[in-house]
Protein backbone atom coordinates (compact mmCIF):
# COMPACT_ATOMS: atom_id res chain seq x y z
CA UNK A 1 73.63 243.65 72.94
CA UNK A 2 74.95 245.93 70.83
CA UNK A 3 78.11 243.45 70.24
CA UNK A 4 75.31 240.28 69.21
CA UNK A 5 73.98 243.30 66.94
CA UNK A 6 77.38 243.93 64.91
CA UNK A 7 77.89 240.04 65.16
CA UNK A 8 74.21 238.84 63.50
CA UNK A 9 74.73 241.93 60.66
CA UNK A 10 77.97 240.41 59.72
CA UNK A 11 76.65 237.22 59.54
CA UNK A 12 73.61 238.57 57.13
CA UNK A 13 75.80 240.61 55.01
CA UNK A 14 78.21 237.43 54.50
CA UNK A 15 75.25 234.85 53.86
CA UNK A 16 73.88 237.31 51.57
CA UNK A 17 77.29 238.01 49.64
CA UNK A 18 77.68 234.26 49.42
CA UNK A 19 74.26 234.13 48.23
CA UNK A 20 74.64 236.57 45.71
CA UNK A 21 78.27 235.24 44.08
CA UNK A 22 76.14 231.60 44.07
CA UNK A 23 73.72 232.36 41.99
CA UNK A 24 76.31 233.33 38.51
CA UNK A 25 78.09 230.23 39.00
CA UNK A 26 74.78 228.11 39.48
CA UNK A 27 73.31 229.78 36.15
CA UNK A 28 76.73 228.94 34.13
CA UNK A 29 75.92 225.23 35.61
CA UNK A 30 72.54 225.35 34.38
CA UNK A 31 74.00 226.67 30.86
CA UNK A 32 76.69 224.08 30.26
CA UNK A 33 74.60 221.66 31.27
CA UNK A 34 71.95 222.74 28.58
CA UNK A 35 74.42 222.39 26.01
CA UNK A 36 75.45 218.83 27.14
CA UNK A 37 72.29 217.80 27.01
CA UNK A 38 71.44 219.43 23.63
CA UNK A 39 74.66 217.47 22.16
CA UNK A 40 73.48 214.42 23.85
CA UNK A 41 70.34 214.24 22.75
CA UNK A 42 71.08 215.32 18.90
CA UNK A 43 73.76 212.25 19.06
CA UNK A 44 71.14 210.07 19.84
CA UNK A 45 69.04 211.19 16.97
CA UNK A 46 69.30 208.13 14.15
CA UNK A 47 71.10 209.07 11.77
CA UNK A 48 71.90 212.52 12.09
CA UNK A 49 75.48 212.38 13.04
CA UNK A 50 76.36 210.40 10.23
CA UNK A 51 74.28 212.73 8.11
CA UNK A 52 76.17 215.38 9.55
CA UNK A 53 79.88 214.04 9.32
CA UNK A 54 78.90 213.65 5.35
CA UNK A 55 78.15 216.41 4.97
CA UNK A 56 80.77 218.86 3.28
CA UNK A 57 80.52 222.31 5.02
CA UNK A 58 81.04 220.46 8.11
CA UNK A 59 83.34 217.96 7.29
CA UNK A 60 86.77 218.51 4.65
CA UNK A 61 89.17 216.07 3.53
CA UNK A 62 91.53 217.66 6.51
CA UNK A 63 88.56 217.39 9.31
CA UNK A 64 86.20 214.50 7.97
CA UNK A 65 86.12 211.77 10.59
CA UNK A 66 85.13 208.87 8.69
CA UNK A 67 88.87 209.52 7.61
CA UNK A 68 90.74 209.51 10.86
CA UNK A 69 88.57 206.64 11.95
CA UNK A 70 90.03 205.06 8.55
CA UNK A 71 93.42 206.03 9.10
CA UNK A 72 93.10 204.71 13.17
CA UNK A 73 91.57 201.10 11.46
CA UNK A 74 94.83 201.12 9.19
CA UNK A 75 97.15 201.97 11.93
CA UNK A 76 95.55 198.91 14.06
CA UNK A 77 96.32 196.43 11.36
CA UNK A 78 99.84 197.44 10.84
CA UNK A 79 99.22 199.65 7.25
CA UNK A 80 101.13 203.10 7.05
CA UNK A 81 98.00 205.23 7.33
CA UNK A 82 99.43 208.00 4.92
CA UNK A 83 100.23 205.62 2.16
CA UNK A 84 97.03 206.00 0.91
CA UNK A 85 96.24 209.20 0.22
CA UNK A 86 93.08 209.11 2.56
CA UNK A 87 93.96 210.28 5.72
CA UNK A 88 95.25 214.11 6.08
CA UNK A 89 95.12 214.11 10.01
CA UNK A 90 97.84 214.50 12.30
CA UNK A 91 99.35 211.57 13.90
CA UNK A 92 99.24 212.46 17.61
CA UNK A 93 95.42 213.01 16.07
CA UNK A 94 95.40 209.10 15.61
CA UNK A 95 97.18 208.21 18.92
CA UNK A 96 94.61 210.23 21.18
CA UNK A 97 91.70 208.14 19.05
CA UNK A 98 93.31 204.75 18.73
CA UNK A 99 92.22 203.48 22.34
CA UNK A 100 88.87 205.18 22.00
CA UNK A 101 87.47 204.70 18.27
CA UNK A 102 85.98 201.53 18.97
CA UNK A 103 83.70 203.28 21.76
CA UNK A 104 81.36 205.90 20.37
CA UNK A 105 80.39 206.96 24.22
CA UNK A 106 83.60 208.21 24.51
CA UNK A 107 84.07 209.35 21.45
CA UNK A 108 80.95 211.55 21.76
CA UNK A 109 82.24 212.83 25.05
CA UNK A 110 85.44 213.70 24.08
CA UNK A 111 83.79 215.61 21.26
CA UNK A 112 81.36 217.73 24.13
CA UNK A 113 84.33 218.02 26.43
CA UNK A 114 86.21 219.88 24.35
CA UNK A 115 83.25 222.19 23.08
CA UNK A 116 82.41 222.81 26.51
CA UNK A 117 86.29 223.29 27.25
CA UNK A 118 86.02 226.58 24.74
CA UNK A 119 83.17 227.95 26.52
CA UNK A 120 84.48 227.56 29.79
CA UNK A 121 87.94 229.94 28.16
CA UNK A 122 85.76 232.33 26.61
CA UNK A 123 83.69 232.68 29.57
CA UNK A 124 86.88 233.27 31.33
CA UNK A 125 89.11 235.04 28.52
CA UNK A 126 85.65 237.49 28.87
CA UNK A 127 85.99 237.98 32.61
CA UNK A 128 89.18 238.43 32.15
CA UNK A 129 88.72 241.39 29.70
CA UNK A 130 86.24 242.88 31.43
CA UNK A 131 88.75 243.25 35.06
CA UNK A 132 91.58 244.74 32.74
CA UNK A 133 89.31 247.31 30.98
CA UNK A 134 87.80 248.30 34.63
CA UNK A 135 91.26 248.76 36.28
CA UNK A 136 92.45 250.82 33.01
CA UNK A 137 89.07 252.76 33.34
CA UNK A 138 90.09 253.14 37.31
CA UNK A 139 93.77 254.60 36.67
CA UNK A 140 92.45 256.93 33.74
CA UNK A 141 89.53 257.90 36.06
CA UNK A 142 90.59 261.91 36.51
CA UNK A 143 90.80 262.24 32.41
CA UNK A 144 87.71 260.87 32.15
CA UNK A 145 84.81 263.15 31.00
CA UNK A 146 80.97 261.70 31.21
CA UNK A 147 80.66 261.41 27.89
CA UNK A 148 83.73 259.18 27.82
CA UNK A 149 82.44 257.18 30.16
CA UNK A 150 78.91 256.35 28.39
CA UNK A 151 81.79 255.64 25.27
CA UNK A 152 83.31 252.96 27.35
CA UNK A 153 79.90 250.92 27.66
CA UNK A 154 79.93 247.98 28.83
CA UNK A 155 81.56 244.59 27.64
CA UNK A 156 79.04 241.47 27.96
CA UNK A 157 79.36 239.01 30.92
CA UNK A 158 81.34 235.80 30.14
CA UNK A 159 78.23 233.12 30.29
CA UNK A 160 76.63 235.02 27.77
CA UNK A 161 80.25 235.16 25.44
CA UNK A 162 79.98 231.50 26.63
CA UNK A 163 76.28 231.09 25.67
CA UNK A 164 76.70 232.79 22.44
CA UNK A 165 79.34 230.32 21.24
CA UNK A 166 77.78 227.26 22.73
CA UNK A 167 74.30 227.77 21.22
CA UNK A 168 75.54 228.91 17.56
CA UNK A 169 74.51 226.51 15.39
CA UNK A 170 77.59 226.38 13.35
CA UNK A 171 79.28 225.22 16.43
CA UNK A 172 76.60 222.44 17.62
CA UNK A 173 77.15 221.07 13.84
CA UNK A 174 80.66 220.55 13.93
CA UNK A 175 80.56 218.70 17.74
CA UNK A 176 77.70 216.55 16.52
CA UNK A 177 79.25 215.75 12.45
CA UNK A 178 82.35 215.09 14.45
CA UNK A 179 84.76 217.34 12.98
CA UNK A 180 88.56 217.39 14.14
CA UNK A 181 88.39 221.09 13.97
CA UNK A 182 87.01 221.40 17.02
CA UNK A 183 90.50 219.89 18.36
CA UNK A 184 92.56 223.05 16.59
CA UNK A 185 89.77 225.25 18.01
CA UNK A 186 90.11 224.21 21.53
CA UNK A 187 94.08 224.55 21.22
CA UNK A 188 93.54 227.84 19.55
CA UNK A 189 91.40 229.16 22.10
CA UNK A 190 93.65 227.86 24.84
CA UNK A 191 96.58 230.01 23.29
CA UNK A 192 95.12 233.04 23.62
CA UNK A 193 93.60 232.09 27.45
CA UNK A 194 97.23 231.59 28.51
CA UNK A 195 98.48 234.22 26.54
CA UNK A 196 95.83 236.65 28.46
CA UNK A 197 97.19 235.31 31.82
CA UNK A 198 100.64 235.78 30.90
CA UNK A 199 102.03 232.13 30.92
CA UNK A 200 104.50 231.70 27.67
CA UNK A 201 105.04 227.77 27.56
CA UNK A 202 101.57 227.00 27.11
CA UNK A 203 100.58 229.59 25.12
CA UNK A 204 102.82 228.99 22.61
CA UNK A 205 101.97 225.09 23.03
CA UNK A 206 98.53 225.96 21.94
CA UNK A 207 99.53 228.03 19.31
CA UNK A 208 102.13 224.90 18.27
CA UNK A 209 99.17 222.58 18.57
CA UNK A 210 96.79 224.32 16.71
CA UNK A 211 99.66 224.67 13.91
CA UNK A 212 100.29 221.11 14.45
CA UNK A 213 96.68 220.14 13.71
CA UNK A 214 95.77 222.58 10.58
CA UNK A 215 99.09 224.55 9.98
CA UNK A 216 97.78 228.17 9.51
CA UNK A 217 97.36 228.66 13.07
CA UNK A 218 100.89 229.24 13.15
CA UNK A 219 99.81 233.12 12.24
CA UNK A 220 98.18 233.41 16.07
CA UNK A 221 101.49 233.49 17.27
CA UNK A 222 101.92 237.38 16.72
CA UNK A 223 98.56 238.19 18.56
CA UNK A 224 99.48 235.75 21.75
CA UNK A 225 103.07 237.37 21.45
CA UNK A 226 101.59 241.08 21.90
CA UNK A 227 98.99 239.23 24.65
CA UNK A 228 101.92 237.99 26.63
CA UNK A 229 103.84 241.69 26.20
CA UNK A 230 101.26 244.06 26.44
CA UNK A 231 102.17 245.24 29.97
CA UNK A 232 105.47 245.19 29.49
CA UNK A 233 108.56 247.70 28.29
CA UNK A 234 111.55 248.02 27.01
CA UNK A 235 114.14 245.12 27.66
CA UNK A 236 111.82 242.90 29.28
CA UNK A 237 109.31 242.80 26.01
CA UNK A 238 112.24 241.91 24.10
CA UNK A 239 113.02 239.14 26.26
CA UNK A 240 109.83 237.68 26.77
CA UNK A 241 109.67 237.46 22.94
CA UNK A 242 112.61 236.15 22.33
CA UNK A 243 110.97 233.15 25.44
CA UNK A 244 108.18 232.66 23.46
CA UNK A 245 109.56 232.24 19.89
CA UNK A 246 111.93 230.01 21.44
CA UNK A 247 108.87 228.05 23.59
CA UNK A 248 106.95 227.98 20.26
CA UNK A 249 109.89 226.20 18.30
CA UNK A 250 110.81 224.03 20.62
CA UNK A 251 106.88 222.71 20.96
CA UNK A 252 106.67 222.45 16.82
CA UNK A 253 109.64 220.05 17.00
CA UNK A 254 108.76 218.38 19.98
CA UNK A 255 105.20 217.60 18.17
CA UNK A 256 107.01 216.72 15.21
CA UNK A 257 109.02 214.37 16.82
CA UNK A 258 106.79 212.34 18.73
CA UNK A 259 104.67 211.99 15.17
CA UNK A 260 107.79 210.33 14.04
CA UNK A 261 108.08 208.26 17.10
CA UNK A 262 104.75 206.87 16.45
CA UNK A 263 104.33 206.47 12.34
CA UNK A 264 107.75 205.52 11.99
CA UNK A 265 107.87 208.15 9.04
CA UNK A 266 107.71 211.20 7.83
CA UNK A 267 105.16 210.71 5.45
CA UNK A 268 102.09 212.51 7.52
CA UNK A 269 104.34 215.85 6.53
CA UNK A 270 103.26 215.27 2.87
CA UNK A 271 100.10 213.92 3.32
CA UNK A 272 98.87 216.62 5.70
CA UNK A 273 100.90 219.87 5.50
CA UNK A 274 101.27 219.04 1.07
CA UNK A 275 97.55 218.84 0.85
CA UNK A 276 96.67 221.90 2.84
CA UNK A 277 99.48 223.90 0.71
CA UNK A 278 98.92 221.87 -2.38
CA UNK A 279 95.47 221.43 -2.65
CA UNK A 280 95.37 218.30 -4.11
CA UNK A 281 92.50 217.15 -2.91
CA UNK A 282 89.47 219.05 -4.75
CA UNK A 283 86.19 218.00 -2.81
CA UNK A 284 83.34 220.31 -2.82
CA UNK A 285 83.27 222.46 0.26
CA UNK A 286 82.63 226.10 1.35
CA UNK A 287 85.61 227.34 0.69
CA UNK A 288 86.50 229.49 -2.71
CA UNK A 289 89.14 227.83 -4.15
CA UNK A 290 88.18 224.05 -5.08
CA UNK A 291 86.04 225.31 -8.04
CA UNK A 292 89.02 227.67 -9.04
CA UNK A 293 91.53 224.15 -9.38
CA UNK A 294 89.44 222.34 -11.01
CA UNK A 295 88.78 224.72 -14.13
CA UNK A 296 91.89 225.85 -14.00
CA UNK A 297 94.93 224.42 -16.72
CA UNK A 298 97.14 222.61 -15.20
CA UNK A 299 100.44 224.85 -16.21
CA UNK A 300 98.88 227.56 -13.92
CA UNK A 301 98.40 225.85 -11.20
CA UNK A 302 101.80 226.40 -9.51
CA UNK A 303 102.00 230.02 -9.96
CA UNK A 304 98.17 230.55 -8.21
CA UNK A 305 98.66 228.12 -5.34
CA UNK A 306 101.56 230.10 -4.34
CA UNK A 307 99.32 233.81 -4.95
CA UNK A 308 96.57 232.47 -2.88
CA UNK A 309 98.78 230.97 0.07
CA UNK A 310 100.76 234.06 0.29
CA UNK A 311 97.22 235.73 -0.09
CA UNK A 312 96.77 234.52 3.70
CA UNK A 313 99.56 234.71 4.92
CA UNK A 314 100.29 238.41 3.70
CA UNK A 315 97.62 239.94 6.45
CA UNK A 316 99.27 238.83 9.26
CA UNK A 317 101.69 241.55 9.42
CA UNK A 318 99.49 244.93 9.16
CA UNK A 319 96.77 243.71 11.10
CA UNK A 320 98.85 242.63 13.93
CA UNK A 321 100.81 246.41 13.32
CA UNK A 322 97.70 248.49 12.76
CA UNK A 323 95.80 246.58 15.96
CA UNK A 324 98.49 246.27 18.37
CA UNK A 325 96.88 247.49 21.05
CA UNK A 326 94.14 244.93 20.87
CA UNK A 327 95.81 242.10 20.22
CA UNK A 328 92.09 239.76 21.27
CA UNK A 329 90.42 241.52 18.00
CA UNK A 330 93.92 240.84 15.58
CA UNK A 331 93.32 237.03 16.74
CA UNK A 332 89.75 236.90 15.75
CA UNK A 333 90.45 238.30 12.40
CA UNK A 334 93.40 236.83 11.73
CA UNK A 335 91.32 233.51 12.27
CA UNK A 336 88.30 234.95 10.10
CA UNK A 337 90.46 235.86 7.57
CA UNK A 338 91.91 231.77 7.75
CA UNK A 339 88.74 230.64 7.48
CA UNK A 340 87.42 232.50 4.45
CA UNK A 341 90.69 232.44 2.49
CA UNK A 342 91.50 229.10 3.64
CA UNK A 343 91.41 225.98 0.91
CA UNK A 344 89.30 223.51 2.78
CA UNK A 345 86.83 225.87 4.85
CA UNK A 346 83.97 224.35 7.05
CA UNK A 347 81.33 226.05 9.29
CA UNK A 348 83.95 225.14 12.55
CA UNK A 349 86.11 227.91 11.37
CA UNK A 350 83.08 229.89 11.40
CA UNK A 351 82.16 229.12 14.86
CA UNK A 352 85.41 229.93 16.29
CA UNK A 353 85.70 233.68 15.16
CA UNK A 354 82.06 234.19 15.92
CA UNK A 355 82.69 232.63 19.28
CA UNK A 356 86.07 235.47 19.32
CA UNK A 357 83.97 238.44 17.98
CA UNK A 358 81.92 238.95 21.21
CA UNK A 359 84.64 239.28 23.23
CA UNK A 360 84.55 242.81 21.92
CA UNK A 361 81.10 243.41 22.60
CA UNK A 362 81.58 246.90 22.81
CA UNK A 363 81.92 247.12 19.28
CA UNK A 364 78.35 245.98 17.94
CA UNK A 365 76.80 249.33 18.46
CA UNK A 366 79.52 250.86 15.72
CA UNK A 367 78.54 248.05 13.04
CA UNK A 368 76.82 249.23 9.70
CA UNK A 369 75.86 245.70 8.42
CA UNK A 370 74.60 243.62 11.07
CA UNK A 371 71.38 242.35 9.39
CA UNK A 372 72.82 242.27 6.09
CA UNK A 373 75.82 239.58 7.83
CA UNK A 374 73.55 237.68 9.71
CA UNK A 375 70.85 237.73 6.38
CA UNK A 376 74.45 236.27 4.25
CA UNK A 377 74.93 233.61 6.30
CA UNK A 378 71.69 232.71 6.90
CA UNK A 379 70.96 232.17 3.23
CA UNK A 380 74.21 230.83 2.81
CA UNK A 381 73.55 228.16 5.38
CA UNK A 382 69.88 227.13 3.94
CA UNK A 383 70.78 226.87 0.24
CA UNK A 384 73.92 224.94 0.43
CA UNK A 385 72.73 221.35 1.31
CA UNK A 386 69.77 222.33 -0.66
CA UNK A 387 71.83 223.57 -4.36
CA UNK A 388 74.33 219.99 -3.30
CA UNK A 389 71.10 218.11 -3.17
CA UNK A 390 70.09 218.96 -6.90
CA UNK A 391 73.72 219.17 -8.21
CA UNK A 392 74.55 215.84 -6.77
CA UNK A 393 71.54 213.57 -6.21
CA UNK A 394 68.93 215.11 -8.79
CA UNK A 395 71.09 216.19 -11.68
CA UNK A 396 69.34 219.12 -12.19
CA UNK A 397 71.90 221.33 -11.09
CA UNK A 398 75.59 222.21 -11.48
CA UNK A 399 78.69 222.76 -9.34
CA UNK A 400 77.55 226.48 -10.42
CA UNK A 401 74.62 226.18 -8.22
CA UNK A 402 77.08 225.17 -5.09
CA UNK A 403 79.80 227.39 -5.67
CA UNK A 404 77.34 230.48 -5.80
CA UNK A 405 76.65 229.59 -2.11
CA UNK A 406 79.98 229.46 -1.22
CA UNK A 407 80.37 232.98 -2.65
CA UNK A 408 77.74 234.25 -0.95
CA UNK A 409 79.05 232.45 2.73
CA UNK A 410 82.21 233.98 1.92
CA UNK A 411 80.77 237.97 0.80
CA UNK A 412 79.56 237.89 4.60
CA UNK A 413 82.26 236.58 6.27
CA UNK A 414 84.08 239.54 4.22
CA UNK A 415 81.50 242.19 5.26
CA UNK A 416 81.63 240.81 8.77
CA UNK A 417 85.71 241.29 8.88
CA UNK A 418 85.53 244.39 7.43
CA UNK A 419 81.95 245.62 9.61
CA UNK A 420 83.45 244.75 12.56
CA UNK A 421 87.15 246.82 12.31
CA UNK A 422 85.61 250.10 10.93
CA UNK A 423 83.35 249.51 14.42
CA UNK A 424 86.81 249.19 16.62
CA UNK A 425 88.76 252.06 14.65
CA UNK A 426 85.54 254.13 15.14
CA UNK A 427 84.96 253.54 18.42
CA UNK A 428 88.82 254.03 19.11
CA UNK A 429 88.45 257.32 17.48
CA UNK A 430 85.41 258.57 19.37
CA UNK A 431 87.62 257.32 22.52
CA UNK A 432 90.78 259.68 21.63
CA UNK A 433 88.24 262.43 20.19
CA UNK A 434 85.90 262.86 23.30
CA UNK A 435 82.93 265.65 21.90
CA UNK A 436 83.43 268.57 24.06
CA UNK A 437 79.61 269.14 25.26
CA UNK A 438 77.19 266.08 26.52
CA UNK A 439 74.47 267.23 24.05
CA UNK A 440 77.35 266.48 20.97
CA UNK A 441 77.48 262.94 22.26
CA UNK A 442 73.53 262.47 22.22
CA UNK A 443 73.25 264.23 18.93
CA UNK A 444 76.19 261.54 17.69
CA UNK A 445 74.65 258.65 18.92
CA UNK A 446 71.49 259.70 17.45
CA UNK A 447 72.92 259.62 13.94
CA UNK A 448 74.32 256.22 14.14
């Protein structure tokens, strides 16, 4: 008896444990599927995703998709799609659309795969996190104090990262306007997945991809670099470097070369890569430096398209020094600071470092300037197609009115960067200064 005791609370404790670990996975179901759906349905909507794809925070001359469908209907009929000056996307861009363009279905789901691809990475890359900051928390247990502990917190479960990033409406835009961001994003995103679980050649494949696509990317390789080396010393770092700049190089050229294979030219270098250095192409957008070029003489021009490019660049470096130890939070601002800075900036930039930033959850409770961020961009976000509407279709406004708005999106993605690394050096401070006596730590709390 006491045998078909032990056997039937086995059995309980096991149905119950499977119970239990059913239940997450059949929520993140339910959640994905929401966000389908939600993309679905807002497809279906007449009109809206055309009214979306024109519209310019969304879509830029580098992500607009009524321009890779153009250069895909010139590549069909035998036309060099770069001779035109139209089309500023990357040719592997065109071969993955040319069987598909003709069929919106699949264009649509393409579009939601890869949205709900991201999810699915930062609902892992959190997990992830999460395991590594427990077992680190584990081996440090007998220097922990109390108060250290209640420091720690707790880091936010992936569906909810997931949820977060799904849900923002900055990200729903872009899938449903159709922006080829969303392809860098996903590659980006990948990169630092792979880079988390340790595997070089497609790390550095994303990051080559996402470089491929919209050529600033390139910058991510330092944070995947110090993902892929952060457990590791001495010789071995050195070599697994010296791997993965030689993985990343040999995936630029390997891109490169099958774009040559299939245009027959190098012409797309010019037409993509020259316009995102050059700027040639001046459309409105959110960004901070079309308004700049255009009232700008034309003798200057040179010298300030090579401050502003070096201007992004430049950060790389001391970020990636100064954070090296959290080489997750370098790759979200280092992909913040590309999408402010950047020439042609859209709200899918947006979406990917706010789908980054809660990765570090941990950090909110140190920000200063939440409300004041989320009031920016809020304001930011309501005004714009409202100040295009009367500068472009009333008359009653000016590229003034337009370019205000874009200062204003781009004052709270600067407060955000800046917000959000005083709340990680803080918190890193408070984690190497432990107060010496519990009440210290309630009395701290209390004044933030």
């Amino acid at each position: 008896m006491a045998a078909v005791h032990q056997t039937q609370t086995a059995s309980m404790a096991s149905l119950s444990k499977s119970e239990t670990s059913s239940k997450p996975a059949s929520r993140a179901g339910t959640v994905f599927a929401l966000a389908a759906l939600v993309r679905l349905v807002l497809f279906e909507l007449p009109g809206l995703a055309d009214l979306l794809a024109s519209r310019v925070e969304i879509s830029t001359p580098i992500t607009s998709f009524k321009r890779l469908s153009e250069g895909v209907f010139l590549f069909r009929n035998g036309v060099p799609p770069y001779s035109g000056g139209v089309v500023h996307q990357a040719p592997l861009l065109l071969g993955l659309f040319y069987p598909i363009i003709s069929i919106p279905v699949l264009v649509r789901l393409l579009y939601i795969a890869s949205d709900l691809a991201i999810g699915s990475m930062l609902s892992r890359m959190a997990e992830l996190k999460a395991s590594q900051m427990s077992r680190k928390q584990q081996h440090e247990k007998e220097n922990t104090t109390g108060s250290m502990a209640e420091m720690e917190g707790s880091t936010w479960s992936g569906l909810t990262v997931a949820s977060l990033y799904l849900f923002n409406p900055f990200t729903v835009a872009s899938c449903v306007g159709q922006s080829t961001i969303l392809f860098s994003n996903v590659a980006v995103v990948a990169s630092l997945w792979m880079g988390m679980k340790g595997n070089k050649s497609i790390a550095m494949f994303g990051v080559a991809l996402a470089a491929y696509l919209s050529l600033y990317p390139i910058m991510l390789a330092i944070p995947v670099a110090l993902l892929l080396t952060q457990h590791i010393d001495g010789e071995s770092k050195k070599r697994a470097i010296q791997l993965s700049v030689g993985f990343l190089a040999t995936w630029t050229v390997a891109l490169l070369g099958l774009s040559w294979v299939l245009v027959g030219s190098w012409d797309f270098m010019s037409s993509v890569y020259g316009t995102i250095l050059s700027v040639r192409d001046l459309t409105p957008n959110l960004g901070l430096l079309w308004y700049f070029f255009i009232e700008m003489f034309d003798h200057f021009r040179p010298f300030f398209l090579v401050v502003f490019q070096l201007h992004l660049f430049i950060f790389a470096a001391p970020v990636s020094i100064k954070l090296r130890h959290h080489p997750l939070f370098v790759a979200y601002l280092l992909t913040a600071i590309i999408g402010t800075l950047k020439a042609y900036t859209s709200v899918g930039d947006a979406s990917l470092y706010l789908g980054l930033l809660p990765l570090y959850s941990e950090v909110f409770k140190y920000m200063r300037y939440s409300f004041l961020i989320g009031n920016l961009f809020l304001y930011s976000s309501c005004l714009a197609p409202i100040f295009w509407y009367l500068w472009v279709y009333l008359g009653s406004g000016n590229a003034n009115f337009y370019y205000a708005v874009g200062l204003v999106y781009g004052i709270g993605e600067i407060i955000l960067m800046v917000d959000s690394t005083y709340a990680l050096l803080r918190r890193d401070f408070d984690l190497q200064n432990p107060p010496t006596k519990p009440e210290d730590w309630s009395r701290e709390v209390l004044q933030k």
